[in-house]
C-alpha atoms as a PDB file:
ATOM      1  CA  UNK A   1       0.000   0.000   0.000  1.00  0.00           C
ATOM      2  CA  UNK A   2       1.063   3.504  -0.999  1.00  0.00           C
ATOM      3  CA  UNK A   3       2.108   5.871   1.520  1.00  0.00           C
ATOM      4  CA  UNK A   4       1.558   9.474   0.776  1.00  0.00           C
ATOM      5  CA  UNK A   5       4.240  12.358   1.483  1.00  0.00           C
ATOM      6  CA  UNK A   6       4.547  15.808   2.565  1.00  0.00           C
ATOM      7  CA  UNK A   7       7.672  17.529   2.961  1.00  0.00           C
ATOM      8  CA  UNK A   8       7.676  21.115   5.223  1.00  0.00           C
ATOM      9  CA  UNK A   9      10.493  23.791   5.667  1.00  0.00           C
ATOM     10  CA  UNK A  10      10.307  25.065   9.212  1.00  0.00           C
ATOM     11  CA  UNK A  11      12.355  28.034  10.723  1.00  0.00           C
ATOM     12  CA  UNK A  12      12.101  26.800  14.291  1.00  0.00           C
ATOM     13  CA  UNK A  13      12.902  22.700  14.642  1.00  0.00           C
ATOM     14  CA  UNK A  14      12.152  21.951  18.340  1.00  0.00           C
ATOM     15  CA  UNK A  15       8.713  24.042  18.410  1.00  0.00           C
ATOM     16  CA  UNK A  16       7.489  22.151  15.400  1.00  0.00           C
ATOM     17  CA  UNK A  17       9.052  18.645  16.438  1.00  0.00           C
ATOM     18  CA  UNK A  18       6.970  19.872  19.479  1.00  0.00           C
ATOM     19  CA  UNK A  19       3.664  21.115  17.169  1.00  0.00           C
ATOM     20  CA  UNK A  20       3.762  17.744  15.400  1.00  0.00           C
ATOM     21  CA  UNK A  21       4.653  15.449  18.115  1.00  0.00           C
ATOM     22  CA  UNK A  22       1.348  16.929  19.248  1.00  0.00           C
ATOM     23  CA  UNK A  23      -0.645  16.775  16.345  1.00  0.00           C
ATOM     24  CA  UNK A  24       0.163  13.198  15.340  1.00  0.00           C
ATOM     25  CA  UNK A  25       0.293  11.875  18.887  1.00  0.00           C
ATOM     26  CA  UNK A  26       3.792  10.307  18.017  1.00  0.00           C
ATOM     27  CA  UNK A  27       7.368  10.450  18.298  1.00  0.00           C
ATOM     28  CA  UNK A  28       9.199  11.419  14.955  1.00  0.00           C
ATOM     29  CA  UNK A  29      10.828   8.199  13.614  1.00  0.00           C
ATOM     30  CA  UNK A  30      13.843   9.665  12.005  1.00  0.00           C
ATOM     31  CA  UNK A  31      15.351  13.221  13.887  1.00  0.00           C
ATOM     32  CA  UNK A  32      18.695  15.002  12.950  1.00  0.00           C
ATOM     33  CA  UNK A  33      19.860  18.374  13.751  1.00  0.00           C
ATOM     34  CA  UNK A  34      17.905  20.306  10.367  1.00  0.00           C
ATOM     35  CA  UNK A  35      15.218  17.172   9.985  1.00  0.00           C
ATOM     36  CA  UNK A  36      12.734  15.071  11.152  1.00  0.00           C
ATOM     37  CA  UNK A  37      10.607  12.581   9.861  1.00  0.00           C
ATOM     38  CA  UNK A  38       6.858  10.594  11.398  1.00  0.00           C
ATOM     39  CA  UNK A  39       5.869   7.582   9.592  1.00  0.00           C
ATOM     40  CA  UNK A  40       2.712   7.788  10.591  1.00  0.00           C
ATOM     41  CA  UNK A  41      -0.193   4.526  10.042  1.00  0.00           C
ATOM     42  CA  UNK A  42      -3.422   6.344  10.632  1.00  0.00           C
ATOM     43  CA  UNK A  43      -3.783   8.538   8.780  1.00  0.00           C
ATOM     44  CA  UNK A  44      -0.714   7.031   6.274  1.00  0.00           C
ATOM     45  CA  UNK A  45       2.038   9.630   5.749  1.00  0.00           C
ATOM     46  CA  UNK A  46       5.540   9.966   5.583  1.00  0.00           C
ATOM     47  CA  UNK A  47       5.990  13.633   7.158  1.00  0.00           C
ATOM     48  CA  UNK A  48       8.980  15.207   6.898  1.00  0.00           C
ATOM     49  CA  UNK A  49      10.232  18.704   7.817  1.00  0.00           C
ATOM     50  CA  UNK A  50      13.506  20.207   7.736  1.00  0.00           C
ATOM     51  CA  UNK A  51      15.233  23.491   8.978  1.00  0.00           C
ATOM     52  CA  UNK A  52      14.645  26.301   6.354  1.00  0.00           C
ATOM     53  CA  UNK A  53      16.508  29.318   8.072  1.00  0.00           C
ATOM     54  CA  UNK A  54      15.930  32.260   6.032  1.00  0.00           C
ATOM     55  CA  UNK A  55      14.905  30.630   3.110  1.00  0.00           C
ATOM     56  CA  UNK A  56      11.508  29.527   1.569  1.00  0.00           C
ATOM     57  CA  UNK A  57       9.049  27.638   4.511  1.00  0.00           C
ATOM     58  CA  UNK A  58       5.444  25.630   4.040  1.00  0.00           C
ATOM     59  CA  UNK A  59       5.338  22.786   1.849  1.00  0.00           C
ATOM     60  CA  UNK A  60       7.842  22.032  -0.278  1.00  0.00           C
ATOM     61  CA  UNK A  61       6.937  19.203  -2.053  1.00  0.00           C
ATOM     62  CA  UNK A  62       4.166  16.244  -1.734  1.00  0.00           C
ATOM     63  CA  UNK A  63       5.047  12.750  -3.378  1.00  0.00           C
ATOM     64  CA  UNK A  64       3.994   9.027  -2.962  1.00  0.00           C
ATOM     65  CA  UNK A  65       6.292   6.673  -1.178  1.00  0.00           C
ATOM     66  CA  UNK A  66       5.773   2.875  -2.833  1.00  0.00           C
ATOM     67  CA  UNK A  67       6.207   0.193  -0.284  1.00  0.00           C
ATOM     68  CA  UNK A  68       8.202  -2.210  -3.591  1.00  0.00           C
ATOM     69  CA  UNK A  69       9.476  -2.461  -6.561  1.00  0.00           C
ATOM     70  CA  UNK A  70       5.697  -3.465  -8.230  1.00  0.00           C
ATOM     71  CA  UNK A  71       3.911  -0.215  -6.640  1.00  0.00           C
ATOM     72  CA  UNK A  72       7.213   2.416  -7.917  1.00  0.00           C
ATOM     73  CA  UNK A  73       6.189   1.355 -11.300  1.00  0.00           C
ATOM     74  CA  UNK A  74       2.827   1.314 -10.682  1.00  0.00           C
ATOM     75  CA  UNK A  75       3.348   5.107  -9.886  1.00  0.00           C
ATOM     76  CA  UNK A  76       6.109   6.042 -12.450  1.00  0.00           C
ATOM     77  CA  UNK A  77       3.415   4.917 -15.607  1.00  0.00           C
ATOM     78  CA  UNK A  78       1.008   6.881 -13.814  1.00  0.00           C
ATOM     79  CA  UNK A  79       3.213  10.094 -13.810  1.00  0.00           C
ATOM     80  CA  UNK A  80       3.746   9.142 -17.286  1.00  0.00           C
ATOM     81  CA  UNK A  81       0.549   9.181 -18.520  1.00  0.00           C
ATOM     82  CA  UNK A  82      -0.118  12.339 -16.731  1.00  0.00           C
ATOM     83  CA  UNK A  83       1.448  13.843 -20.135  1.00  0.00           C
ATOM     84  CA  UNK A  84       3.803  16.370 -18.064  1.00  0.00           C
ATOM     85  CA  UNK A  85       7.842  16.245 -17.972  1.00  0.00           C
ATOM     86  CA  UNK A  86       8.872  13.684 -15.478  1.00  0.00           C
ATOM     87  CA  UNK A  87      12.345  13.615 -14.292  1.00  0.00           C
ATOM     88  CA  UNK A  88      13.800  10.053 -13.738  1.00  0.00           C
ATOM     89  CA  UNK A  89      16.294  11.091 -11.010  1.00  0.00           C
ATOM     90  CA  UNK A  90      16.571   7.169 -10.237  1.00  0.00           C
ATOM     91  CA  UNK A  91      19.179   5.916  -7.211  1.00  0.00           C
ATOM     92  CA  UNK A  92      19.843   8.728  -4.753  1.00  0.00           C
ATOM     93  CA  UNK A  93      20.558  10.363  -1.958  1.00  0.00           C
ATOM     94  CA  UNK A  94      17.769  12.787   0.029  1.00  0.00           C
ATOM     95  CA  UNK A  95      16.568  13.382   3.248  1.00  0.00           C
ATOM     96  CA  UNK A  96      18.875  10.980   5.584  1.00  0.00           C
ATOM     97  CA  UNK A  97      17.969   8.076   2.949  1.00  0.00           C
ATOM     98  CA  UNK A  98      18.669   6.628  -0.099  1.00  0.00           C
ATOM     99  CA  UNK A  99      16.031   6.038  -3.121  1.00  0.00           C
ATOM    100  CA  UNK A 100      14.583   5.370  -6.438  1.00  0.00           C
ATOM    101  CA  UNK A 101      13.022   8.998  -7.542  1.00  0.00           C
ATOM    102  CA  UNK A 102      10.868  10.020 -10.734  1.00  0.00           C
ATOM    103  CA  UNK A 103       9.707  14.153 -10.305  1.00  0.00           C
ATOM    104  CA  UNK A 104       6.786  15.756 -11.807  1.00  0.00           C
ATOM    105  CA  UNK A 105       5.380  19.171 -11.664  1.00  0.00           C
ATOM    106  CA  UNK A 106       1.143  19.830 -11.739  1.00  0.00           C
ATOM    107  CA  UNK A 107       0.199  22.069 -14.037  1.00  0.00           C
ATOM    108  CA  UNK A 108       0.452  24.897 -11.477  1.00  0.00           C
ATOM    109  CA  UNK A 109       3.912  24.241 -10.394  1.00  0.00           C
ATOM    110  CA  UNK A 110       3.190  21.950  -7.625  1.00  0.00           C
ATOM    111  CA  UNK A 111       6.481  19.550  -7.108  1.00  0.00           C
ATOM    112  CA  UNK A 112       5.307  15.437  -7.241  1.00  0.00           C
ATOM    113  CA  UNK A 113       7.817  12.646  -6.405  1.00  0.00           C
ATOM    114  CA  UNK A 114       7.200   9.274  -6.757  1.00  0.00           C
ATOM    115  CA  UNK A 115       9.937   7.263  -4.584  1.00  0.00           C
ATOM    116  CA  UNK A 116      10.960   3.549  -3.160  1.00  0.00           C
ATOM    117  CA  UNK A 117      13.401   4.259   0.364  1.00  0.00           C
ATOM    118  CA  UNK A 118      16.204   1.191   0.388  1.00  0.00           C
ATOM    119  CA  UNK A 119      17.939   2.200   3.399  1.00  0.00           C
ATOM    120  CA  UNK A 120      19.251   5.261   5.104  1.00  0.00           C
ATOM    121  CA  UNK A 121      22.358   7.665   4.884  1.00  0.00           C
ATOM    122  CA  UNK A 122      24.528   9.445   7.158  1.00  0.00           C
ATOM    123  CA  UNK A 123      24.106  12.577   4.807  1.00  0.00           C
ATOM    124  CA  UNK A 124      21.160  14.772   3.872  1.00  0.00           C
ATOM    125  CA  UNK A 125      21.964  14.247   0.482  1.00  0.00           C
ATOM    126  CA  UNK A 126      21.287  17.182  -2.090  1.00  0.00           C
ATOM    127  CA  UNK A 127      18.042  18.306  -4.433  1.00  0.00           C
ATOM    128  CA  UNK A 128      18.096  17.348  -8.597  1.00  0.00           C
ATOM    129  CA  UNK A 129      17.929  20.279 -11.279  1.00  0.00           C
ATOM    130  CA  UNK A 130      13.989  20.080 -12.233  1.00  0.00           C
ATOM    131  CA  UNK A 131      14.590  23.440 -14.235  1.00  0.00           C
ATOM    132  CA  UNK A 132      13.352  20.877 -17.273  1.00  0.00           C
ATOM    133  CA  UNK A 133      10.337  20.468 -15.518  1.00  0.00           C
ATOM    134  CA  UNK A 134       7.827  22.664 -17.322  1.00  0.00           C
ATOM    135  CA  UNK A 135       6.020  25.211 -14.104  1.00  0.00           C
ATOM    136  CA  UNK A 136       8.026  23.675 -11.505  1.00  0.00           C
ATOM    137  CA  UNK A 137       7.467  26.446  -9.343  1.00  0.00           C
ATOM    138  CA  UNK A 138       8.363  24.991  -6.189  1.00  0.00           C
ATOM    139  CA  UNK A 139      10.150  27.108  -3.364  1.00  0.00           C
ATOM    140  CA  UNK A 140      14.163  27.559  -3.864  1.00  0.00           C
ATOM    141  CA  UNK A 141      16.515  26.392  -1.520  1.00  0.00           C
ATOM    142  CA  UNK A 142      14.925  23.362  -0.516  1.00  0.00           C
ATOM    143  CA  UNK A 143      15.594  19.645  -0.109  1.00  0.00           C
ATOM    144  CA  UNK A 144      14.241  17.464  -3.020  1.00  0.00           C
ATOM    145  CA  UNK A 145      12.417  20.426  -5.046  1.00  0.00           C
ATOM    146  CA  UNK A 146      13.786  22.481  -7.783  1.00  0.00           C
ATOM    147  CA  UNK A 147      16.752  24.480  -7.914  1.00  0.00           C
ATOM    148  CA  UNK A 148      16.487  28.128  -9.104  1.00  0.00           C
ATOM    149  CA  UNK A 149      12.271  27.892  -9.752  1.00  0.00           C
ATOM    150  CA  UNK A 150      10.658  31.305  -8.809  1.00  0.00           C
ATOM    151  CA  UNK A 151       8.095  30.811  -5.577  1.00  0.00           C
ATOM    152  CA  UNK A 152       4.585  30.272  -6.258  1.00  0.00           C
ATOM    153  CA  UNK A 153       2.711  33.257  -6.089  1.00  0.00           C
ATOM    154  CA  UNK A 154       0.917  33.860  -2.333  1.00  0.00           C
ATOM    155  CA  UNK A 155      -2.835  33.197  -2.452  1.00  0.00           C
ATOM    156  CA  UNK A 156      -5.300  35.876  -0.059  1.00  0.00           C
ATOM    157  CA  UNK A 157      -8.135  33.631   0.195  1.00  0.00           C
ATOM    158  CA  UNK A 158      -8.921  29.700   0.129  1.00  0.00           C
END
């Protein structure tokens, strides 16, 4: 079963390891010095937020996590056939672990990945160019979204 994702940039890491310790009832799973992780059942998520000092907060990016080999390609035809550039980034290293990755961006910039986790890392690993990744615009600066893509626009209202 899929596992959805949410990545957030957060200025302050101990009050929201605090906030969401709170608000998911549960101790993070994975927590370093700039990131944190829940792997939470109910409702499904991988959660992640990392230390964004001075650069772009909120969510940076919202993705699928496949539980094998069988569900990543499950996902990757489906990101396919959304008839958008997808970027097979493929083995690497992000967020304190290593993975398969495929990025896509919605037609209003919104950063997808589709990923399988094989194991963890000692480093935070870096982000992939998704310049070729037509709207990508995701905040700058962060982990696993686009380098050098503009911010999305601020919205007033719901």
């Amino acid at each position: 079963m899929k596992r959805f994702h949410m990545h957030v940039g957060v200025t302050d890491l101990d009050a929201s390891l605090a906030f969401y310790t709170h608000l998911f009832g549960a101790e993070p799973s994975v927590v370093k010095a700039d990131y944190a992780k829940w792997m939470i059942e109910d409702p499904r998520i991988n959660f992640a937020i990392s230390l964004r000092e001075g650069a772009a907060k909120g969510i940076e990016h919202v993705g699928l996590q496949a539980e094998d080999e069988s569900e990543l390609a499950e996902v990757y035809a489906r990101l396919k056939a959304a008839d958008r550039p997808v970027l097979e980034e493929g083995a690497t290293t992000c967020c304190y672990a290593t993975s398969e990755k495929s990025w896509i961006a919605d037609p209003d910039g919104v950063v997808w990945e589709a990923f399988l986790t094989s194991g963890g890392s000692t480093t935070y690993g870096g982000s992939p160019d998704l310049d070729q990744l037509a709207n990508a615009d995701a905040a700058t600066g962060a982990c696993c979204v686009p380098q050098g893509a503009a911010p999305a626009p601020a919205k007033t209202c719901c």
